[in-house]
C-alpha atoms as a PDB file:
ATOM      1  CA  UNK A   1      18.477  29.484 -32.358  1.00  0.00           C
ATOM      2  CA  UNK A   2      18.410  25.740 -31.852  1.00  0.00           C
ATOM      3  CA  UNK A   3      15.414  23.790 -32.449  1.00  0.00           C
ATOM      4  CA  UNK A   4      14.974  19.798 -31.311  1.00  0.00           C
ATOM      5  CA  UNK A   5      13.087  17.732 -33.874  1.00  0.00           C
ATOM      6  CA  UNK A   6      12.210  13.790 -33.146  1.00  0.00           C
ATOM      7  CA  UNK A   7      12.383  11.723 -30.359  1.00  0.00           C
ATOM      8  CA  UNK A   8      14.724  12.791 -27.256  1.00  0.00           C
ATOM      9  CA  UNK A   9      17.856   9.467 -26.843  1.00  0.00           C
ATOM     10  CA  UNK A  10      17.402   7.871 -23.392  1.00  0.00           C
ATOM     11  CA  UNK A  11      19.751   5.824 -21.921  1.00  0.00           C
ATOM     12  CA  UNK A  12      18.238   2.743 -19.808  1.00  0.00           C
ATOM     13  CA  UNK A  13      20.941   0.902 -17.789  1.00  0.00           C
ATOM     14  CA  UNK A  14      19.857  -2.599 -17.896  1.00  0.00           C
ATOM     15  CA  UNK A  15      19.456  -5.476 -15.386  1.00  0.00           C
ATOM     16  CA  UNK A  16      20.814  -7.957 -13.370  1.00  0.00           C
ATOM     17  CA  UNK A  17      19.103 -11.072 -14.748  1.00  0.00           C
ATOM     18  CA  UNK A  18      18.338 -11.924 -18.226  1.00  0.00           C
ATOM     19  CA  UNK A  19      14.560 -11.436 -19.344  1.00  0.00           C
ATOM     20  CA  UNK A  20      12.756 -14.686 -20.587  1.00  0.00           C
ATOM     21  CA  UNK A  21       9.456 -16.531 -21.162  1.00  0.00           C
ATOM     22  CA  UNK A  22       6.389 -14.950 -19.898  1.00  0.00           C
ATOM     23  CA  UNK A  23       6.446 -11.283 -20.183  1.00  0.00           C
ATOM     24  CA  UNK A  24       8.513 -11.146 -22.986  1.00  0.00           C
ATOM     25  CA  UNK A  25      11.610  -9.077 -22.891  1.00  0.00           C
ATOM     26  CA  UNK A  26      10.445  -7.384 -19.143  1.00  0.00           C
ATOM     27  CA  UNK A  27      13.327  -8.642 -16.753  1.00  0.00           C
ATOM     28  CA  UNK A  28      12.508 -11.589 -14.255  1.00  0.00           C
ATOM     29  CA  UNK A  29      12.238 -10.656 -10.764  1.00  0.00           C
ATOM     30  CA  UNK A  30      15.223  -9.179  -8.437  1.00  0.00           C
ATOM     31  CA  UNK A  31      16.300  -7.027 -11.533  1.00  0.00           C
ATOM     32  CA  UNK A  32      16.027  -3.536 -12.212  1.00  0.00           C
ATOM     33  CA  UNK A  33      16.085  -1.108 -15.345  1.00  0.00           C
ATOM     34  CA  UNK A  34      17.557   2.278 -14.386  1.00  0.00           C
ATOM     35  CA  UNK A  35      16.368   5.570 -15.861  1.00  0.00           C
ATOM     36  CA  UNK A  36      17.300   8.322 -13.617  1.00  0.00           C
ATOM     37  CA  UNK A  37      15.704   9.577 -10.708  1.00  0.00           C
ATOM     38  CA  UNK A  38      12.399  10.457 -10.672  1.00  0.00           C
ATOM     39  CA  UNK A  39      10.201   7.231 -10.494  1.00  0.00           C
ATOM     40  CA  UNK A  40      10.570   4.044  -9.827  1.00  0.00           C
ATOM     41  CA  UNK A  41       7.624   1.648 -11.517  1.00  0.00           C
ATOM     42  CA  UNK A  42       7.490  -1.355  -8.951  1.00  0.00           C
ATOM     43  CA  UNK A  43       6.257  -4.297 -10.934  1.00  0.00           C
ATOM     44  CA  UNK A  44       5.279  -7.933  -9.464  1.00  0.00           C
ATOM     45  CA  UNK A  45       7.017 -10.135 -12.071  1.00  0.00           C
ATOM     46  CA  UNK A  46       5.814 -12.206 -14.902  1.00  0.00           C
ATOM     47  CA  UNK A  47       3.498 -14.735 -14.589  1.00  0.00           C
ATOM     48  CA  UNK A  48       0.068 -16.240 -15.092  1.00  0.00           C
ATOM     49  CA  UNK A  49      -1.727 -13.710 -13.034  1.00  0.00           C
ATOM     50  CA  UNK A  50       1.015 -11.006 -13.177  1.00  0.00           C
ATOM     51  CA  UNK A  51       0.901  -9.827 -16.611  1.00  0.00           C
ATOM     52  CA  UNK A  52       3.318  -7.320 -16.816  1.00  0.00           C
ATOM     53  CA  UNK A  53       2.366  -5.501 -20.396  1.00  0.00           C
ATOM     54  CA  UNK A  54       1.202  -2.453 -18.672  1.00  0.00           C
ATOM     55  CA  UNK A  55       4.213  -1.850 -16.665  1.00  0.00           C
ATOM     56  CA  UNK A  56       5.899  -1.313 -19.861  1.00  0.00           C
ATOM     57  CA  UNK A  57       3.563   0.899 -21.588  1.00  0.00           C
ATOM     58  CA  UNK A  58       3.321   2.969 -18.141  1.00  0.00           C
ATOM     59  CA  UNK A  59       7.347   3.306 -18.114  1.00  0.00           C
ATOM     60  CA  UNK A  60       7.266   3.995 -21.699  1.00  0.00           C
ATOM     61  CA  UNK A  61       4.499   6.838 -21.981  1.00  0.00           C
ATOM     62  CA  UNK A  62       5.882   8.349 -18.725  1.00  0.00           C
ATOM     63  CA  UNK A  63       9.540   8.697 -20.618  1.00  0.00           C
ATOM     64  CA  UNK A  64       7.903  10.064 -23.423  1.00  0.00           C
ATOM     65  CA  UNK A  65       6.702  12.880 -21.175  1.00  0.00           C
ATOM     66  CA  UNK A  66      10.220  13.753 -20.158  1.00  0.00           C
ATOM     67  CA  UNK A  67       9.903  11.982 -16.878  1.00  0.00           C
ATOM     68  CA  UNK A  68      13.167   9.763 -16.000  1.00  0.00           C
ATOM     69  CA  UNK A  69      11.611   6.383 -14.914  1.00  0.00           C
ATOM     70  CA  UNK A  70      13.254   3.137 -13.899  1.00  0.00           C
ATOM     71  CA  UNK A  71      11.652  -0.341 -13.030  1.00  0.00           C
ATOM     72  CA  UNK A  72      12.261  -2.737 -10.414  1.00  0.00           C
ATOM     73  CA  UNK A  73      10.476  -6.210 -10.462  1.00  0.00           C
ATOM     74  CA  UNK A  74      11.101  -7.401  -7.159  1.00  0.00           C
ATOM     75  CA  UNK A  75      11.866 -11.020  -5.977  1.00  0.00           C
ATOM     76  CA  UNK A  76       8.571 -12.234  -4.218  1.00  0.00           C
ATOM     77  CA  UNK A  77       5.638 -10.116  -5.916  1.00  0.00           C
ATOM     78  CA  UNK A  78       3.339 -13.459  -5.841  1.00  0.00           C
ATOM     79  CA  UNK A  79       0.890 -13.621  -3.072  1.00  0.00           C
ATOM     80  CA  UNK A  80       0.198 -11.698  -0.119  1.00  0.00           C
ATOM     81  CA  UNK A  81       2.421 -10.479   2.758  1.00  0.00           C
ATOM     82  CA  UNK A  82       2.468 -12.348   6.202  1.00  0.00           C
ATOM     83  CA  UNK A  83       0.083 -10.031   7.874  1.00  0.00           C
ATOM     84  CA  UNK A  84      -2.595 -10.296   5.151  1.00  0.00           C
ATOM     85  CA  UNK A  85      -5.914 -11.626   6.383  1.00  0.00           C
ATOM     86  CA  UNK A  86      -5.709 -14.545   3.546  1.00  0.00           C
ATOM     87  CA  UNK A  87      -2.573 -15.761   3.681  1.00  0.00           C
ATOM     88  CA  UNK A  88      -3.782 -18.792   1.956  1.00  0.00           C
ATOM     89  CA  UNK A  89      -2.321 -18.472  -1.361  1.00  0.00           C
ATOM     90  CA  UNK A  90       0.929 -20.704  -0.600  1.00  0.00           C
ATOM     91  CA  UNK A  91       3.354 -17.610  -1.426  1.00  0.00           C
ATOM     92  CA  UNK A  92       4.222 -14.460   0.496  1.00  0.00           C
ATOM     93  CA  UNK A  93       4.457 -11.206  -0.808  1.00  0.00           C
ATOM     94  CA  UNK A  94       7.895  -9.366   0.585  1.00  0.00           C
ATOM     95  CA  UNK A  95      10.537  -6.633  -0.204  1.00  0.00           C
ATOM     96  CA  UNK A  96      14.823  -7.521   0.280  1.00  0.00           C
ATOM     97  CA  UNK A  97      16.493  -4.874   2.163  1.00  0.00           C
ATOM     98  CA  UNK A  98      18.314  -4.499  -1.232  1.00  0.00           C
ATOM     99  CA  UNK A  99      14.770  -3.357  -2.980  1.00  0.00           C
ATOM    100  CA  UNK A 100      13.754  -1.277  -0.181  1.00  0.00           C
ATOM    101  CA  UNK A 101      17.162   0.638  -0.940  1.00  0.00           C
ATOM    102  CA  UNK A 102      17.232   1.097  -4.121  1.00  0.00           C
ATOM    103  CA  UNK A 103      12.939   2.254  -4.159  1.00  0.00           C
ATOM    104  CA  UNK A 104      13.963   4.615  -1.707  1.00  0.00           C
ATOM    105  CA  UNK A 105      16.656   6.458  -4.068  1.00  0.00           C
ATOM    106  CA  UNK A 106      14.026   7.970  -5.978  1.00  0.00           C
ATOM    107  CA  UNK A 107      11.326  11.172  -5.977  1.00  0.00           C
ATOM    108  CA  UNK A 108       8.376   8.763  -5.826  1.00  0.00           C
ATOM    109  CA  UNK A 109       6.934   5.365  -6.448  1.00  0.00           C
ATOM    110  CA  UNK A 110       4.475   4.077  -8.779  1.00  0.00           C
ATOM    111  CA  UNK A 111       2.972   1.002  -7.470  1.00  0.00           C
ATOM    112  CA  UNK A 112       1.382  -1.607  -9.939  1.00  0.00           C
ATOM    113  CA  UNK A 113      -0.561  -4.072  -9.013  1.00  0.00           C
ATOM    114  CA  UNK A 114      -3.096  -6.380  -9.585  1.00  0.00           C
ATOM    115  CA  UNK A 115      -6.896  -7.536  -9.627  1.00  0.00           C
ATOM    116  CA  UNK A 116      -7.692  -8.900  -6.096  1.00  0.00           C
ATOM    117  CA  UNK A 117      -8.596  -6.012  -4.008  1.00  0.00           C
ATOM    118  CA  UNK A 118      -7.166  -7.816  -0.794  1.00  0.00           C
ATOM    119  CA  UNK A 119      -3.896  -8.600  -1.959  1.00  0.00           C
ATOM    120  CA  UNK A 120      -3.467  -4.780  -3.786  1.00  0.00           C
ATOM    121  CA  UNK A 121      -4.301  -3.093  -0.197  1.00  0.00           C
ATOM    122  CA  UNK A 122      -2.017  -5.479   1.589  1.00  0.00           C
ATOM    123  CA  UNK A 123       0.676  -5.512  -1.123  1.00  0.00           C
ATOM    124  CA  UNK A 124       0.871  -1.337  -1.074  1.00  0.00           C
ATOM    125  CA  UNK A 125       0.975  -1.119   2.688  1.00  0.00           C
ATOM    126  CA  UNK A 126       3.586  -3.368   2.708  1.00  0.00           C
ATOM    127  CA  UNK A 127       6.020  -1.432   0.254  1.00  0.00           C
ATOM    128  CA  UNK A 128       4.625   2.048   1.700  1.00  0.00           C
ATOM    129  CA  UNK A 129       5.233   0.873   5.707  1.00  0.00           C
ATOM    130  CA  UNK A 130       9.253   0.302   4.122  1.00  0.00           C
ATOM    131  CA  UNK A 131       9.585   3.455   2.195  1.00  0.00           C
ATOM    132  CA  UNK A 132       9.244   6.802   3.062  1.00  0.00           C
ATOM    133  CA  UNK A 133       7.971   8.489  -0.586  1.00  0.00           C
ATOM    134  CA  UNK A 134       4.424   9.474  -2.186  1.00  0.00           C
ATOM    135  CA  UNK A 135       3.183   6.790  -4.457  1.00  0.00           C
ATOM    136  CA  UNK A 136       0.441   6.228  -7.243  1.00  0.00           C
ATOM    137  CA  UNK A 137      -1.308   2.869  -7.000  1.00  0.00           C
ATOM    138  CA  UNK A 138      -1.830   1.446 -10.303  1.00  0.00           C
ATOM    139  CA  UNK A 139      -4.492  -1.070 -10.476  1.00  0.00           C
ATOM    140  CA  UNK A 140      -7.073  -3.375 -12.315  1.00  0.00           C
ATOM    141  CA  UNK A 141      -9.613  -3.646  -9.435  1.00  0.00           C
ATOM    142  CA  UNK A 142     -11.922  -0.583  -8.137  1.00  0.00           C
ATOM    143  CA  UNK A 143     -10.156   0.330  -4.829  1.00  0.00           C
ATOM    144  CA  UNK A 144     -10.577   3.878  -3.147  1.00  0.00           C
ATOM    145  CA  UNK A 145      -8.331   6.070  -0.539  1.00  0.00           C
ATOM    146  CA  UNK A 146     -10.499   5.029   2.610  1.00  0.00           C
ATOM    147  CA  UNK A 147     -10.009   0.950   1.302  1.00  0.00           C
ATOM    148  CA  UNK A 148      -6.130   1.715   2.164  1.00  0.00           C
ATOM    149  CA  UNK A 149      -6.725   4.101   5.351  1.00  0.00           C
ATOM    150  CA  UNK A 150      -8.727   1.247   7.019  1.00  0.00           C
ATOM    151  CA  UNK A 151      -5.409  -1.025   7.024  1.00  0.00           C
ATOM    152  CA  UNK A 152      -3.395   2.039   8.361  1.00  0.00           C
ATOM    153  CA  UNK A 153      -1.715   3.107   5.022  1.00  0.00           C
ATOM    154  CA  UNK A 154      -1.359   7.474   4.897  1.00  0.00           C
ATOM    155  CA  UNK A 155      -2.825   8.938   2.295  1.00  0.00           C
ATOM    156  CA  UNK A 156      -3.567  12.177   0.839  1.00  0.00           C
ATOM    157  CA  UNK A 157      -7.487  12.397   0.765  1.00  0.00           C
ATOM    158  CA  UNK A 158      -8.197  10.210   3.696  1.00  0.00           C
ATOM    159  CA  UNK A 159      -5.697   9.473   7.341  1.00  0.00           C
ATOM    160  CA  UNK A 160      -5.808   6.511   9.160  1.00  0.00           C
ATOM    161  CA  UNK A 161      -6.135   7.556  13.235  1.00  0.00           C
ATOM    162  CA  UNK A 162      -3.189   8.558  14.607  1.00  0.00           C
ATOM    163  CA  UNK A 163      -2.620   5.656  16.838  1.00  0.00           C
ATOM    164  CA  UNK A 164      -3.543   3.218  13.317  1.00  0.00           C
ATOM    165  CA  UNK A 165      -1.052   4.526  10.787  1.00  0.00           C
ATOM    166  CA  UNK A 166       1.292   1.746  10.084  1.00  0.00           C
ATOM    167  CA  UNK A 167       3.149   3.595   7.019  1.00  0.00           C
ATOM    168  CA  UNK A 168       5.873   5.824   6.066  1.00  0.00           C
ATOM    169  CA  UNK A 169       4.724   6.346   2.878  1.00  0.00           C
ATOM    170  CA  UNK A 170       1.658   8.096   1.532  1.00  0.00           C
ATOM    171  CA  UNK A 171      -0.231   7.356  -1.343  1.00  0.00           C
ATOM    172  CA  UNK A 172      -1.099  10.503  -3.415  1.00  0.00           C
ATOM    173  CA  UNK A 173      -2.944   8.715  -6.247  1.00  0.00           C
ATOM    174  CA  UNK A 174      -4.816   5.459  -7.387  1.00  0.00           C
ATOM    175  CA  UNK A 175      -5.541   5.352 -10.962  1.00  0.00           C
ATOM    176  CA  UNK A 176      -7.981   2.206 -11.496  1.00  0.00           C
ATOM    177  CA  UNK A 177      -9.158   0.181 -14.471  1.00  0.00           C
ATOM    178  CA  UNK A 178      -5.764  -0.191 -15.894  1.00  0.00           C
ATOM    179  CA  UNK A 179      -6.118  -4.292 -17.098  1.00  0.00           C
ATOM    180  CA  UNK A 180      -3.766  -6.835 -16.611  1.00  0.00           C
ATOM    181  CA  UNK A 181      -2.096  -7.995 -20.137  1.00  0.00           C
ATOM    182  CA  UNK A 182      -3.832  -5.487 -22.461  1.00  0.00           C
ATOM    183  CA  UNK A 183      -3.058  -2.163 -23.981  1.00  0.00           C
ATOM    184  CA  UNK A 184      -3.135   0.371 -21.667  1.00  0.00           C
ATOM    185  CA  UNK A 185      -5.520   3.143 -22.736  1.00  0.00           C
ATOM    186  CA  UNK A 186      -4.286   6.824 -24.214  1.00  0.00           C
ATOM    187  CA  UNK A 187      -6.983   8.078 -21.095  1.00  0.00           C
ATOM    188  CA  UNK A 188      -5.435   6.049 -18.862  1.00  0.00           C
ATOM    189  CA  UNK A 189      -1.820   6.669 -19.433  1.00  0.00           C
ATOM    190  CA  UNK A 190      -2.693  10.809 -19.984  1.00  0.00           C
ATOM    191  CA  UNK A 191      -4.241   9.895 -16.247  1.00  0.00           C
ATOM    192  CA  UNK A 192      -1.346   8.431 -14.957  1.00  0.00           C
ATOM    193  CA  UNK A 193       0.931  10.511 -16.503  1.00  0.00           C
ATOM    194  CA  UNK A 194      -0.762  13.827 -15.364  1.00  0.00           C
ATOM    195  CA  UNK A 195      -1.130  12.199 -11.587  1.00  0.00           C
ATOM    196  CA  UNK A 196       2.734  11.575 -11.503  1.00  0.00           C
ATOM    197  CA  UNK A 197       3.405  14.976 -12.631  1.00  0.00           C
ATOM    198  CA  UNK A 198       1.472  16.700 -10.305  1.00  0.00           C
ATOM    199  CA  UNK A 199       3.672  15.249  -7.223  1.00  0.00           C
ATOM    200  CA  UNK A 200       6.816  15.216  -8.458  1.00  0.00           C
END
């Protein structure tokens, strides 16, 4: 009889672009870190609003419960997309063909983003209307299912009409609360990590 005792060796292929200032070691955007196949964590990219401690906690606690989880930090996660009703933040939000490919290699997406309700609604629709998986929205502010039907994203609890749906994607799950540049709770992570599970 064989018995495993300790930690489980994973092997994380790592990135295009070197990691450096704020964020610490996280890689700068247009990189990825490449776990296997089961979910890819989407993260903004460092910076003064987009603290991206939690990302790594999320990816970390999620590997620790035996799911294979890889992080892209894509090249324009500031601001808001084109179509957002406030546009006025001087950046646009936007995936690269290249992102959208890679995202779309996986079993499902887990979405994290920030603490403006606007720009997380906008931002998820974008990525979801590009990619065709379930996703788990991982956020600071309080949003809810019907905040995202009302812009035409699918998700599981509430539909948009047929006529409005402007996604491929559907979101499955939004797990709120989870704060920008702090530890991530052990509730909050046993949330996120039970949430993933059950779609995977």
């Amino acid at each position: 009889m064989k018995e495993s005792i300790g930690r489980k060796t994973r092997f994380v292929e790592c990135r295009e672009a070197r990691g450096m200032g704020v964020g610490g070691s996280l890689a700068h955007r247009a990189t990825i870190s490449d776990s296997g196949r089961d979910v890819v964590a989407v993260a903004m990219g460092p910076g003064k609003r987009h603290i991206t401690k939690p990302v790594c906690e999320i990816t970390y606690g999620l590997r620790e419960e035996g799911i294979d989880t890889s992080v892209i930090v894509v090249t324009a996660g500031s601001g808001v997309p084109l179509d957002a009703p406030d546009v006025s933040t001087g950046t646009l939000f936007g995936l690269e063909p290249i992102e959208v490919a890679r995202i779309q290699q996986f079993k499902l997406v887990l979405v994290h983003l920030g603490n403006v309700r606007n720009h997380i609604i906008y931002k998820a629709r974008l990525i979801m209307r590009n990619v065709n998986l379930p996703s788990v929205i991982v956020c600071q502010a309080p949003v809810d299912f019907e905040d995202f039907a009302r812009i035409g994203c699918k998700t599981r609890l509430v539909m948009p009409n047929e006529s409005d749906i402007a996604t491929k994607g559907t979101i499955m799950e939004i797990i709120t609360g989870v704060v920008r540049g702090t530890t991530v709770s052990q509730v909050k992570l046993d949330e996120i990590v039970s949430k993933v599970k059950r779609h995977l």
